[in-house]
N, C-alpha and C. Protein backbone atom coordinates (compact mmCIF):
# COMPACT_ATOMS: atom_id res chain seq x y z
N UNK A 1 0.84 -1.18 0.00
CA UNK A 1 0.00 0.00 0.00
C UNK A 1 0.88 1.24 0.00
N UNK A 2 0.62 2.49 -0.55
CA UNK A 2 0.70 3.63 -0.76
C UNK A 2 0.73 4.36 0.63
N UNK A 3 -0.55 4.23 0.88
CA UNK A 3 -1.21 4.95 1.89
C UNK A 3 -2.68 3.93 3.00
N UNK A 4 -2.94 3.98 3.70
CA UNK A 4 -4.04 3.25 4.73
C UNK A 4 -4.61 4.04 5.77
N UNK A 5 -5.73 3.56 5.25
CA UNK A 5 -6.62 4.41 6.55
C UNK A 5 -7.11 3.16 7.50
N UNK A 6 -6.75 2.94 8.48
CA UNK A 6 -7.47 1.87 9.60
C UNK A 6 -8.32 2.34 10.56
N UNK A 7 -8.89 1.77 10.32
CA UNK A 7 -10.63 1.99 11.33
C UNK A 7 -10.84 1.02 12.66
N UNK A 8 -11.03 1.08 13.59
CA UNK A 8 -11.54 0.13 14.68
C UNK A 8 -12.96 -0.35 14.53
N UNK A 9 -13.43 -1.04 14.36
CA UNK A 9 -14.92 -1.45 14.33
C UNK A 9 -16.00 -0.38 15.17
N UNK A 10 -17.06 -0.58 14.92
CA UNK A 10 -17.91 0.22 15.74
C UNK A 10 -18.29 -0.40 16.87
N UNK A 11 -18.70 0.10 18.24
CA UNK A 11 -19.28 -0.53 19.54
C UNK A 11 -19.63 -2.06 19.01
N UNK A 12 -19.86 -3.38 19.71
CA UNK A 12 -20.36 -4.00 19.85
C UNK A 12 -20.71 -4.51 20.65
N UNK A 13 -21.69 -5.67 20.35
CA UNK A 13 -22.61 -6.42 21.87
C UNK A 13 -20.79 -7.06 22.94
N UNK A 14 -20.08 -7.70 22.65
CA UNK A 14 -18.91 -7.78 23.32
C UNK A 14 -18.23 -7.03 23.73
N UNK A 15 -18.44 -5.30 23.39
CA UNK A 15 -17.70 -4.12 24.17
C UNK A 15 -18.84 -4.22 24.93
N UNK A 16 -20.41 -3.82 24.82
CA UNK A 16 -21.19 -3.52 25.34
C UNK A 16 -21.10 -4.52 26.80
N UNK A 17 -20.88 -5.75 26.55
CA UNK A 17 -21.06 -6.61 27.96
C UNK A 17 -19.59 -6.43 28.50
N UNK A 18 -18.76 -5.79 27.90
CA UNK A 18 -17.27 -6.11 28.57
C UNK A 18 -16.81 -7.57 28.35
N UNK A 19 -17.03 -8.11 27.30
CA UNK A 19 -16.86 -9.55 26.74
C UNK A 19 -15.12 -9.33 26.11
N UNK A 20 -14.14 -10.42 26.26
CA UNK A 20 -13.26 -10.03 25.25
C UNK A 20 -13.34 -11.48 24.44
N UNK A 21 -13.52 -11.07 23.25
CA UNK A 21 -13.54 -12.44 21.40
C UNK A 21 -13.13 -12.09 20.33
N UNK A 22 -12.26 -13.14 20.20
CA UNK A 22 -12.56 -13.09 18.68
C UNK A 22 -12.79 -13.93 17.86
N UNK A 23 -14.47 -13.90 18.76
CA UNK A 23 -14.87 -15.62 18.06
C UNK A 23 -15.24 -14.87 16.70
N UNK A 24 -15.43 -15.42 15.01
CA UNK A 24 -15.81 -14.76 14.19
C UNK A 24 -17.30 -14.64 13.80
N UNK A 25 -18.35 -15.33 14.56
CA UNK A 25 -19.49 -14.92 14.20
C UNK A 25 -20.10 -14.60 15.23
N UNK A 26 -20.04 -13.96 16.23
CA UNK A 26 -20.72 -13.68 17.37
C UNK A 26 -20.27 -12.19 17.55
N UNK A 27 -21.37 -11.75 18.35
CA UNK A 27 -21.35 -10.20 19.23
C UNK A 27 -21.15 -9.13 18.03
N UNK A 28 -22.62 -9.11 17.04
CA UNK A 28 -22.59 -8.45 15.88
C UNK A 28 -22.54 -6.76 16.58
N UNK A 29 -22.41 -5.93 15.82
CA UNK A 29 -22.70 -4.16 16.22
C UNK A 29 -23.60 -3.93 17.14
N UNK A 30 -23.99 -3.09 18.14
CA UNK A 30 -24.92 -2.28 18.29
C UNK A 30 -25.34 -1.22 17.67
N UNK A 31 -26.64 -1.17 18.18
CA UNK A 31 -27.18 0.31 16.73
C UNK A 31 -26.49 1.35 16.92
N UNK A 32 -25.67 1.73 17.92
CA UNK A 32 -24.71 2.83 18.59
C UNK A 32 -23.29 2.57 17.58
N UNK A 33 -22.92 1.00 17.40
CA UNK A 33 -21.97 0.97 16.75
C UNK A 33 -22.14 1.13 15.11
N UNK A 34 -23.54 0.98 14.67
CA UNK A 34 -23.83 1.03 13.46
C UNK A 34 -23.94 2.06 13.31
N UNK A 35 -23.84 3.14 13.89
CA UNK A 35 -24.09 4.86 13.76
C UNK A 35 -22.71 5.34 13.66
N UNK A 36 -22.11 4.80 14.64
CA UNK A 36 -20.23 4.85 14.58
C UNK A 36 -19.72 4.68 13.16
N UNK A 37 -20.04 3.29 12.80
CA UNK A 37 -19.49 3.01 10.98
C UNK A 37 -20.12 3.98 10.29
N UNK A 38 -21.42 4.40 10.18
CA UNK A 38 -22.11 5.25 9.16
C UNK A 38 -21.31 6.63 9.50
N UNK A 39 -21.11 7.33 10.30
CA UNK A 39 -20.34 8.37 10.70
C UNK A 39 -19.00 8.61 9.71
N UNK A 40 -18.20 7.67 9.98
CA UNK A 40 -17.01 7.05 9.68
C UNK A 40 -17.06 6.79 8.07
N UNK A 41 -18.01 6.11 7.72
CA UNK A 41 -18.23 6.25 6.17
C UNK A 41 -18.34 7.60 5.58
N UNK A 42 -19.13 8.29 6.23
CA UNK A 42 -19.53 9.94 5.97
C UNK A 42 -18.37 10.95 5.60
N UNK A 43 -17.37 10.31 6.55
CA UNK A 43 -16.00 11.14 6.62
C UNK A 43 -15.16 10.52 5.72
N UNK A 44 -14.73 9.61 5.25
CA UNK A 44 -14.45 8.94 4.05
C UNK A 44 -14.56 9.06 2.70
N UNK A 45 -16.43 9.35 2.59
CA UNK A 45 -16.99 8.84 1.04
C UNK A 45 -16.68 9.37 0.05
N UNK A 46 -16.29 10.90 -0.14
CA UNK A 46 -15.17 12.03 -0.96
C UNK A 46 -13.92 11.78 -1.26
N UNK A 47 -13.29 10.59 -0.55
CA UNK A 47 -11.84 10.04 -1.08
C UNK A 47 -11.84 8.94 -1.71
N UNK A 48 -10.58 9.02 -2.21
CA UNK A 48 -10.30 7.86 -2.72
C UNK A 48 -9.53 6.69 -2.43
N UNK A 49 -9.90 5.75 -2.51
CA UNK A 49 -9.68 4.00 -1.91
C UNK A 49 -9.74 3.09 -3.30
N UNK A 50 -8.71 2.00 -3.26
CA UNK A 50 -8.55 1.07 -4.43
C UNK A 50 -9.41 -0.20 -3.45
N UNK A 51 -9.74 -0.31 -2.17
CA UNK A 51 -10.17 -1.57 -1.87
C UNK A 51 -10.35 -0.90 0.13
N UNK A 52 -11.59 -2.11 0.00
CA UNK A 52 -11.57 -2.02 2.23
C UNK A 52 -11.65 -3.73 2.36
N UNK A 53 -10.64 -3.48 3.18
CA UNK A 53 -10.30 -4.61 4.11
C UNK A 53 -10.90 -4.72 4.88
N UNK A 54 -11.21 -6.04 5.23
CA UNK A 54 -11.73 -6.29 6.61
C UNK A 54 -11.43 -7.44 7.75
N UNK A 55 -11.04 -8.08 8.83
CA UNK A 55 -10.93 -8.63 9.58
C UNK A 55 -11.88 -9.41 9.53
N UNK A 56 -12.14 -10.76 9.80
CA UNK A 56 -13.11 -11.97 9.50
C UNK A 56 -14.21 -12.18 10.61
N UNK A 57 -13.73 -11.11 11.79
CA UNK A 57 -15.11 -10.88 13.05
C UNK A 57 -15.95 -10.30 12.78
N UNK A 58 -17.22 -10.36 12.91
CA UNK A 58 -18.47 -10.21 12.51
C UNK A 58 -18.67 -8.34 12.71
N UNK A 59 -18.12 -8.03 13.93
CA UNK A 59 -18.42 -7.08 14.30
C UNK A 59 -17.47 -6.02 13.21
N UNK A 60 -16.10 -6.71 12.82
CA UNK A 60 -15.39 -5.69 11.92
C UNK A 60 -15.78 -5.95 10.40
N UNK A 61 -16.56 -6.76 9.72
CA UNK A 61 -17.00 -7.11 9.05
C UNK A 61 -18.12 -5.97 8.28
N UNK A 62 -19.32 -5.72 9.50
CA UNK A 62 -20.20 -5.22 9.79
C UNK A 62 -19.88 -3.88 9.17
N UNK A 63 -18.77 -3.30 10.05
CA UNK A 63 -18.41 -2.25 10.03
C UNK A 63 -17.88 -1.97 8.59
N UNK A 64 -17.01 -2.41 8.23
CA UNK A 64 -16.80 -2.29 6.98
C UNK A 64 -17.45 -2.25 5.73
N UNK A 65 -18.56 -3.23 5.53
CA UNK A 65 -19.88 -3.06 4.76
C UNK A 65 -20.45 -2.26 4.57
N UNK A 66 -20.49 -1.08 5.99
CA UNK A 66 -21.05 -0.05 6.33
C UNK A 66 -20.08 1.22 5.59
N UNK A 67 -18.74 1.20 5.62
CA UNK A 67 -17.89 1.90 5.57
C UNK A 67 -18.12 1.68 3.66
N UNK A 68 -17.74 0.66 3.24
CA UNK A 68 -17.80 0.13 1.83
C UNK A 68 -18.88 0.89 1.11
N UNK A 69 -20.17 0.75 1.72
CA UNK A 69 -21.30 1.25 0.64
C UNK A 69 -20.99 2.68 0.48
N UNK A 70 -20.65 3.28 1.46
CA UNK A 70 -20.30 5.16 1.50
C UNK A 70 -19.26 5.21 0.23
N UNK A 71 -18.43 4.08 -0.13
CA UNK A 71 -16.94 4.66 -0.91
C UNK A 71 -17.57 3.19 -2.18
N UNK A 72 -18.56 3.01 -2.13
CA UNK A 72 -19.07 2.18 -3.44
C UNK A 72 -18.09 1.30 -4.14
N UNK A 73 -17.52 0.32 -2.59
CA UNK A 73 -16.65 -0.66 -3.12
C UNK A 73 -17.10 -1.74 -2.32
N UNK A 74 -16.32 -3.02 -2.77
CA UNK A 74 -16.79 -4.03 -1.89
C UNK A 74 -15.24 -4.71 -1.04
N UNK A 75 -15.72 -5.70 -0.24
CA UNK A 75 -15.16 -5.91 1.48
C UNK A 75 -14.17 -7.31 0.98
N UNK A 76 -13.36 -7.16 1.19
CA UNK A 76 -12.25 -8.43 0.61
C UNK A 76 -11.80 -8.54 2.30
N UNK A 77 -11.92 -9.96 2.88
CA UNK A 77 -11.63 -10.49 4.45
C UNK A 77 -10.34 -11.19 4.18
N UNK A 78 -9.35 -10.30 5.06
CA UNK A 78 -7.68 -10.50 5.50
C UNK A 78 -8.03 -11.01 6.95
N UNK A 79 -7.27 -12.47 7.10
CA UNK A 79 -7.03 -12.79 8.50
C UNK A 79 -5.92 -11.98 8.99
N UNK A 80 -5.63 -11.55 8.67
CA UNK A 80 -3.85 -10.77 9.22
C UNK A 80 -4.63 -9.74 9.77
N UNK A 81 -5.37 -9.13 9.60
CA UNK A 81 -6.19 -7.68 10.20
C UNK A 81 -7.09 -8.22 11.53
N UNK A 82 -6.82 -9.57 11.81
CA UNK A 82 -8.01 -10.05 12.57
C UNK A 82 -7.86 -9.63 14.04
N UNK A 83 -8.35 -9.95 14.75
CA UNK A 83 -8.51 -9.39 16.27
C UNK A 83 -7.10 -9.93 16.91
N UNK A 84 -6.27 -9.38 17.71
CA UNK A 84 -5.62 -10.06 18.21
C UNK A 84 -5.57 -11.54 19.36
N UNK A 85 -4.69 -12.41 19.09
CA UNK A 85 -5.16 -13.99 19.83
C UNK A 85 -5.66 -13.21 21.82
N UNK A 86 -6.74 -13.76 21.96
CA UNK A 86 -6.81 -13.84 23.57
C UNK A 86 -6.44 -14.43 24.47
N UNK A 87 -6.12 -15.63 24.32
CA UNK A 87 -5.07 -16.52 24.75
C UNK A 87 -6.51 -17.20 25.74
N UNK A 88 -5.95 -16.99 27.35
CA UNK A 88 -6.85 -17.87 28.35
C UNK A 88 -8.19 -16.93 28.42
N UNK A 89 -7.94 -15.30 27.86
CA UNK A 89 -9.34 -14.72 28.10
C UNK A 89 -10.44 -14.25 27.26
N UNK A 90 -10.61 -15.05 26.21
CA UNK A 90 -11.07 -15.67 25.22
C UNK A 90 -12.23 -15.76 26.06
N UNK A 91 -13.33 -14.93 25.59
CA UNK A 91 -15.09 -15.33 26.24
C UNK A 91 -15.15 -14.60 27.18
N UNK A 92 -14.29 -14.11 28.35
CA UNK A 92 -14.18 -13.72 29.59
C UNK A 92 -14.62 -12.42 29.50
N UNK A 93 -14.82 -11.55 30.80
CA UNK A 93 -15.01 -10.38 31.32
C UNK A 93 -13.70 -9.71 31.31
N UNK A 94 -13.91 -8.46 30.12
CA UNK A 94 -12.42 -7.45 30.41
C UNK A 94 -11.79 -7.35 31.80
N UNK A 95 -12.60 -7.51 32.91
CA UNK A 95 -12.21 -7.01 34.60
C UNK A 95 -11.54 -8.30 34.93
N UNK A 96 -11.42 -9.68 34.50
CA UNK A 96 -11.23 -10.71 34.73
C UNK A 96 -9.44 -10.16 34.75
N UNK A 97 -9.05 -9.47 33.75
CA UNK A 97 -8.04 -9.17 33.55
C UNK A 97 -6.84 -8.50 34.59
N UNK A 98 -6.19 -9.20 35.28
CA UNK A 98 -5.96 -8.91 36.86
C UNK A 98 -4.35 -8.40 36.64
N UNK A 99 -3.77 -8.57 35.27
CA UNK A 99 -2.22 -8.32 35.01
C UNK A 99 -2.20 -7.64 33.75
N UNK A 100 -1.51 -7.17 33.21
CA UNK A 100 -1.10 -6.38 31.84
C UNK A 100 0.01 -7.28 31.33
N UNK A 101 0.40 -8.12 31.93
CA UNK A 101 1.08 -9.31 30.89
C UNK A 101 0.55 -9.89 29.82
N UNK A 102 0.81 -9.84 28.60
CA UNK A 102 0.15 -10.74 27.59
C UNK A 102 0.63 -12.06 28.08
N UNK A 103 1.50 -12.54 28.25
CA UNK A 103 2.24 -14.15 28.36
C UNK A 103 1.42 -14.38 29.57
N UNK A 104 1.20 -14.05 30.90
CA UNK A 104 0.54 -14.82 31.69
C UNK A 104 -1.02 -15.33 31.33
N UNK A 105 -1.34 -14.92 29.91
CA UNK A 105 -2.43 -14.81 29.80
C UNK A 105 -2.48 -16.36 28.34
N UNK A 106 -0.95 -15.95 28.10
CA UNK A 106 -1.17 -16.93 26.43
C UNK A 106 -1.64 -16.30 25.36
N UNK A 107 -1.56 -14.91 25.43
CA UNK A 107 -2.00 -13.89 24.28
C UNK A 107 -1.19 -13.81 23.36
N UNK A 108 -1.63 -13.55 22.08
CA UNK A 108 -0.86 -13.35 21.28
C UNK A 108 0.09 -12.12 21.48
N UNK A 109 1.28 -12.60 21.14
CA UNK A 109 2.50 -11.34 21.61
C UNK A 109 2.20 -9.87 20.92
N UNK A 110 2.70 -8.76 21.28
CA UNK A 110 2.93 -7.80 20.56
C UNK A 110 3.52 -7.66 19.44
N UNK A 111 4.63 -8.14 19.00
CA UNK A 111 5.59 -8.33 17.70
C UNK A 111 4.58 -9.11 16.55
N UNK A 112 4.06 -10.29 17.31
CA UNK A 112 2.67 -10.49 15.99
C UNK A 112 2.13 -9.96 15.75
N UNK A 113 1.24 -8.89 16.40
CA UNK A 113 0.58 -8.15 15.64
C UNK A 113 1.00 -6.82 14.67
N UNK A 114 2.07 -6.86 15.25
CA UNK A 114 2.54 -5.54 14.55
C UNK A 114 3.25 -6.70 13.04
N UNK A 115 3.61 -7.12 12.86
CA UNK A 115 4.28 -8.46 12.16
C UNK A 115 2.76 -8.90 10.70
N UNK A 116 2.10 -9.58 11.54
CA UNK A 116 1.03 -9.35 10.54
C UNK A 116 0.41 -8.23 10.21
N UNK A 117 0.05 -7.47 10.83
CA UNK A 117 -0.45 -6.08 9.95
C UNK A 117 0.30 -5.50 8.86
N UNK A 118 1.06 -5.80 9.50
CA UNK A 118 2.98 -4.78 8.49
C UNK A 118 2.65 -6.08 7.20
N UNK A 119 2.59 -7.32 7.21
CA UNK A 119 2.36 -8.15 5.95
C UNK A 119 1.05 -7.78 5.39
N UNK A 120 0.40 -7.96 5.90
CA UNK A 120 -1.21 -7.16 4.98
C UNK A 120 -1.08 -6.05 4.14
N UNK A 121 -0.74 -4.92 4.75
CA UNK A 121 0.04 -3.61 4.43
C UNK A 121 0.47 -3.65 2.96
N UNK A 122 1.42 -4.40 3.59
CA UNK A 122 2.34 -4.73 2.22
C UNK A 122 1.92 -5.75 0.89
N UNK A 123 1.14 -6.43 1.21
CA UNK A 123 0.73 -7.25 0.12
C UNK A 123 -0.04 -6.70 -0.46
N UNK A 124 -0.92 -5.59 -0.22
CA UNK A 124 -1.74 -4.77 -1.05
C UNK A 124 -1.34 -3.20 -2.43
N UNK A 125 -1.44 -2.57 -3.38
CA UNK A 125 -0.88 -1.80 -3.50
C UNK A 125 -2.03 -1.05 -3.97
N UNK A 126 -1.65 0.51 -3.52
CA UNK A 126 -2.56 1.79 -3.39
C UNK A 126 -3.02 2.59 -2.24
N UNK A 127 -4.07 2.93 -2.26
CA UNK A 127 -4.85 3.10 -0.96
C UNK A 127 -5.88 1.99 -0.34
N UNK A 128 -6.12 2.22 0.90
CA UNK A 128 -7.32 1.14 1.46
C UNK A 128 -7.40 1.98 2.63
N UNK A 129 -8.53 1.19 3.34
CA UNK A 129 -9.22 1.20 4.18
C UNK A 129 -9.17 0.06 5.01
N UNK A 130 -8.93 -0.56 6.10
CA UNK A 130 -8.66 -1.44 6.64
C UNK A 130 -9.73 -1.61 7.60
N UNK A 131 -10.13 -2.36 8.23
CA UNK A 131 -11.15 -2.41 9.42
C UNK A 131 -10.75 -3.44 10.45
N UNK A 132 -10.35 -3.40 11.78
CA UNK A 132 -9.66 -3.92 12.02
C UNK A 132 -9.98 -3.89 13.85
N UNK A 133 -9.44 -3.99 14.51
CA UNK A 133 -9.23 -4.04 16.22
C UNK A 133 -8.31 -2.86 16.89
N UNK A 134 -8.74 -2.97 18.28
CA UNK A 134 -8.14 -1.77 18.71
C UNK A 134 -6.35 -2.21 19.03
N UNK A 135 -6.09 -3.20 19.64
CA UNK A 135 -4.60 -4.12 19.67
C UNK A 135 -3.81 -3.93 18.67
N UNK A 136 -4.52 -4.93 17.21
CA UNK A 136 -3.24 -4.71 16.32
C UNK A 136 -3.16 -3.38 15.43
N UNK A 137 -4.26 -2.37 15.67
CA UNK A 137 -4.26 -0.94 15.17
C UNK A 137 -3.23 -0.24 15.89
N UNK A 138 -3.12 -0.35 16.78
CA UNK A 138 -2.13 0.35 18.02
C UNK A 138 -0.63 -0.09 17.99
N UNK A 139 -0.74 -1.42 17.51
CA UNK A 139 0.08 -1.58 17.54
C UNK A 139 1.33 -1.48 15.90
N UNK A 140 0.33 -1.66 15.08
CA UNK A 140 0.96 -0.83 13.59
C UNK A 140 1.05 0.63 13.81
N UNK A 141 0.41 1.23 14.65
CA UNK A 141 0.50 2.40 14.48
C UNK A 141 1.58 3.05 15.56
N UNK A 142 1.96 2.41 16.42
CA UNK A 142 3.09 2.28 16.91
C UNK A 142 4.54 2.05 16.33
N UNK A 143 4.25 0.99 15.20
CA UNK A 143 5.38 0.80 14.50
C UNK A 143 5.87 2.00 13.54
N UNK A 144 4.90 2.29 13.02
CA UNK A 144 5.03 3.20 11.88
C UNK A 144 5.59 4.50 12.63
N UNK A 145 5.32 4.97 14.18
CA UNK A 145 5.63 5.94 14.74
C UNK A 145 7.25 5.84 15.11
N UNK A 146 8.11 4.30 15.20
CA UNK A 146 8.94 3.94 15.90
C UNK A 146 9.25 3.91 16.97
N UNK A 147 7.82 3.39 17.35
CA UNK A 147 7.69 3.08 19.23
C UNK A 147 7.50 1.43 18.46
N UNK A 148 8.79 0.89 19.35
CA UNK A 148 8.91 -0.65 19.19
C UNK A 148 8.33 -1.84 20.39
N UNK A 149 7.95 -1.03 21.68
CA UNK A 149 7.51 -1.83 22.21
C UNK A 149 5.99 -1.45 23.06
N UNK A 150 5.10 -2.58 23.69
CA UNK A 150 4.07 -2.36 23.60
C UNK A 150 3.54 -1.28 25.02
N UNK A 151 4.88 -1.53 26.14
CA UNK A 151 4.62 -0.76 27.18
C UNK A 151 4.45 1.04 27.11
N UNK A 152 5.24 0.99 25.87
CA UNK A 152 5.40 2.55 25.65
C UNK A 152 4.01 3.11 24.80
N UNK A 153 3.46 2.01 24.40
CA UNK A 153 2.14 2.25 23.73
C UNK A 153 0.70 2.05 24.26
N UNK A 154 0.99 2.12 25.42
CA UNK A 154 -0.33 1.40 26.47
C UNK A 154 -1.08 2.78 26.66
N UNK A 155 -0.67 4.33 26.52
CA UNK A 155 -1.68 5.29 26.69
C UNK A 155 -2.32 5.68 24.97
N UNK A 156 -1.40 5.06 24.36
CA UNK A 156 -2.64 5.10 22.99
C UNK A 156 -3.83 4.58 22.60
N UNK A 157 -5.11 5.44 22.36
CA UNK A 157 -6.19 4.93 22.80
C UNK A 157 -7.23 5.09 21.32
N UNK A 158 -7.79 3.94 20.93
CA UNK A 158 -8.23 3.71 19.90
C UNK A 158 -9.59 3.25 20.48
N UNK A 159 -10.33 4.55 19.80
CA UNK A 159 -11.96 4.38 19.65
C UNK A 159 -12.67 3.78 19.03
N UNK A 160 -14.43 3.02 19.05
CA UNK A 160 -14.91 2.98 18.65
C UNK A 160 -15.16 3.68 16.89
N UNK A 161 -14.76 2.80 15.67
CA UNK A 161 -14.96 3.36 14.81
C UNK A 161 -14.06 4.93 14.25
N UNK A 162 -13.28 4.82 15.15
CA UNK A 162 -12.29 5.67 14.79
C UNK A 162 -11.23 5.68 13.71
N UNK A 163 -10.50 6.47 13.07
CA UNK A 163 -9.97 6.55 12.25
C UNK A 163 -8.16 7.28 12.08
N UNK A 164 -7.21 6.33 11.61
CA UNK A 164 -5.95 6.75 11.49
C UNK A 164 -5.73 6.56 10.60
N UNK A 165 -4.69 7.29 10.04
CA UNK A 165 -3.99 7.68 8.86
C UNK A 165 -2.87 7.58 8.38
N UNK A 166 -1.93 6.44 7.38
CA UNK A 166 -0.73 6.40 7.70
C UNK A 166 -0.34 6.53 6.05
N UNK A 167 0.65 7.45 5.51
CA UNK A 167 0.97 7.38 4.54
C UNK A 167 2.59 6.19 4.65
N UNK A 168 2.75 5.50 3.55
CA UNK A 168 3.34 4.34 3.66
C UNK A 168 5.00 5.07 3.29
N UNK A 169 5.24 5.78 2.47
CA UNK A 169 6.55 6.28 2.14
C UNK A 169 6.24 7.41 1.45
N UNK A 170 6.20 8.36 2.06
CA UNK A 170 7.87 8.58 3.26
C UNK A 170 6.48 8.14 4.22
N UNK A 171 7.40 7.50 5.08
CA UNK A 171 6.77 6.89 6.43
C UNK A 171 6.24 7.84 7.66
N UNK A 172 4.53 8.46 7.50
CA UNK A 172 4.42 9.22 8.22
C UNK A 172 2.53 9.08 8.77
N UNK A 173 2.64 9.00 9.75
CA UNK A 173 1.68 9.02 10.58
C UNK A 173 0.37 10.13 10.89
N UNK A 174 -0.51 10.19 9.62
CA UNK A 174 -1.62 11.54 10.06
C UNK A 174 -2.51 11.54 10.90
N UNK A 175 -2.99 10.79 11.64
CA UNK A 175 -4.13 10.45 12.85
C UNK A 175 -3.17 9.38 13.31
N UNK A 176 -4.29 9.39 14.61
CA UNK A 176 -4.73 8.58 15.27
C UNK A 176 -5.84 8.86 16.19
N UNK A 177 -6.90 7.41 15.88
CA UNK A 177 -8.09 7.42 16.67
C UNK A 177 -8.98 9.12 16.27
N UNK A 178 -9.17 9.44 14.77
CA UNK A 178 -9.89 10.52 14.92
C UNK A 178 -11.13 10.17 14.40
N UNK A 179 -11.82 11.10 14.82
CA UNK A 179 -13.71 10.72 14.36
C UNK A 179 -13.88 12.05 13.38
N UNK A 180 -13.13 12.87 13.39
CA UNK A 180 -13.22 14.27 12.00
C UNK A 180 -12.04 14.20 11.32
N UNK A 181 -11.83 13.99 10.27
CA UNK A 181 -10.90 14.35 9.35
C UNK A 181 -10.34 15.83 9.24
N UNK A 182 -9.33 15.91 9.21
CA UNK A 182 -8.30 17.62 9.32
C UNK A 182 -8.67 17.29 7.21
N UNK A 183 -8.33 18.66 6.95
CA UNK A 183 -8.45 18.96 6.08
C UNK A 183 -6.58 18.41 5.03
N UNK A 184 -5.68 18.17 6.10
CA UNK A 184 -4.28 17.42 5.89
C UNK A 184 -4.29 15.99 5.48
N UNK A 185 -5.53 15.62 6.12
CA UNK A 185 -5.90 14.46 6.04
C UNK A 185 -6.21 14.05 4.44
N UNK A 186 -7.39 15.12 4.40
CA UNK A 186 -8.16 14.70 3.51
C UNK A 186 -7.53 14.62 2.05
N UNK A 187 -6.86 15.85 2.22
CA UNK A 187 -5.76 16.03 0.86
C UNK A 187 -5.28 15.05 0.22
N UNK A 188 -4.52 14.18 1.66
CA UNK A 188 -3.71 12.99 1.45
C UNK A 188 -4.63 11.91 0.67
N UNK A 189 -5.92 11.87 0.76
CA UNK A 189 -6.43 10.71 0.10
C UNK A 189 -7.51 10.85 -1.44
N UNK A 190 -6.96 12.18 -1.59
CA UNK A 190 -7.91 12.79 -2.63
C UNK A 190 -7.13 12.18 -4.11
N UNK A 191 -7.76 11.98 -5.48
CA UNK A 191 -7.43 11.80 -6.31
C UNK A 191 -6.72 12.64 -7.00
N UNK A 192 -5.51 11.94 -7.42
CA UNK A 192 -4.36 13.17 -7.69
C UNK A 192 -4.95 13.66 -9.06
């Protein structure tokens, strides 16, 4: 890719209960999160995109469909964009969560996710749209910043249906987690 815009999914019934999954057909949007994607499409639909990605969970799926009809393309599903592994808290209550260790948990490491995203990235060429999780968003977007590890990235905070911006070379970072597009932004994705 050229350039990528990555999106976090909108609210779902598994944020809503404090559930953490990534089972792929369960805990579709709430209508709160379906207002989130339509938003998010809104701010989008004036640029230009060769393709939207999507993650194979229902809920980022959703979102993207939503995002897709605004930019009158259709949804091609990358496992590499997928939710990051939960390891033992898979189904569980976010509060269950008693350590900030991924390993005591059996989670998928940090370096994977940044590892597969960075391959997705790259196997594509142009612009996109990605739809994706708040973990391995944070954590590409970490990379691209040259923050290499995940402790230094723990106050970066990725919203509901939010939106970042990364032009691919020269390697530079226009958002993160925004719900309005800067007008810097927008430039960047306009048809030359």
């Amino acid at each position: 890719m050229d350039k990528v815009v990555i999106i976090r999914h909108g609210e779902s019934e598994a944020n809503r209960l404090g559930i953490l999954s990534s089972m792929e057909g369960a805990y579709p949007l709430t209508e709160i999160g379906k207002q989130q994607a339509e938003m998010a499409g809104e701010q989008l639909k004036d640029l230009h995109f060769d393709g939207v990605i999507s993650s194979p969970v229902l809920r980022t799926k959703q979102t993207a469909e939503i995002i897709a009809r605004f930019l009158g393309l259709k949804v091609k599903i990358d496992r590499r964009v997928g939710e990051a592994g939960l390891g033992d808290l898979e189904g569980k209550d976010f509060r269950d969560m008693t350590s900030s260790d991924r390993w005591s948990y059996h989670m998928e490491p940090w370096e994977s996710n940044v590892r597969r995203m960075k391959e997705a990235i790259d196997s594509y060429d142009g612009a996109y749209v990605i739809v994706s999780h708040a973990l391995p968003i944070k954590a590409i977007l970490c990379y691209y910043l040259s923050i290499n590890d995940e402790d230094s990235c723990k106050g970066v905070e990725i919203r509901y249906a939010s939106i970042s911006g990364i032009l691919i070379n020269p390697r530079r970072v226009l958002s993160i987690g925004s719900i309005v597009l800067s007008d810097r932004f927008k430039k960047a994705f306009q048809v030359n």
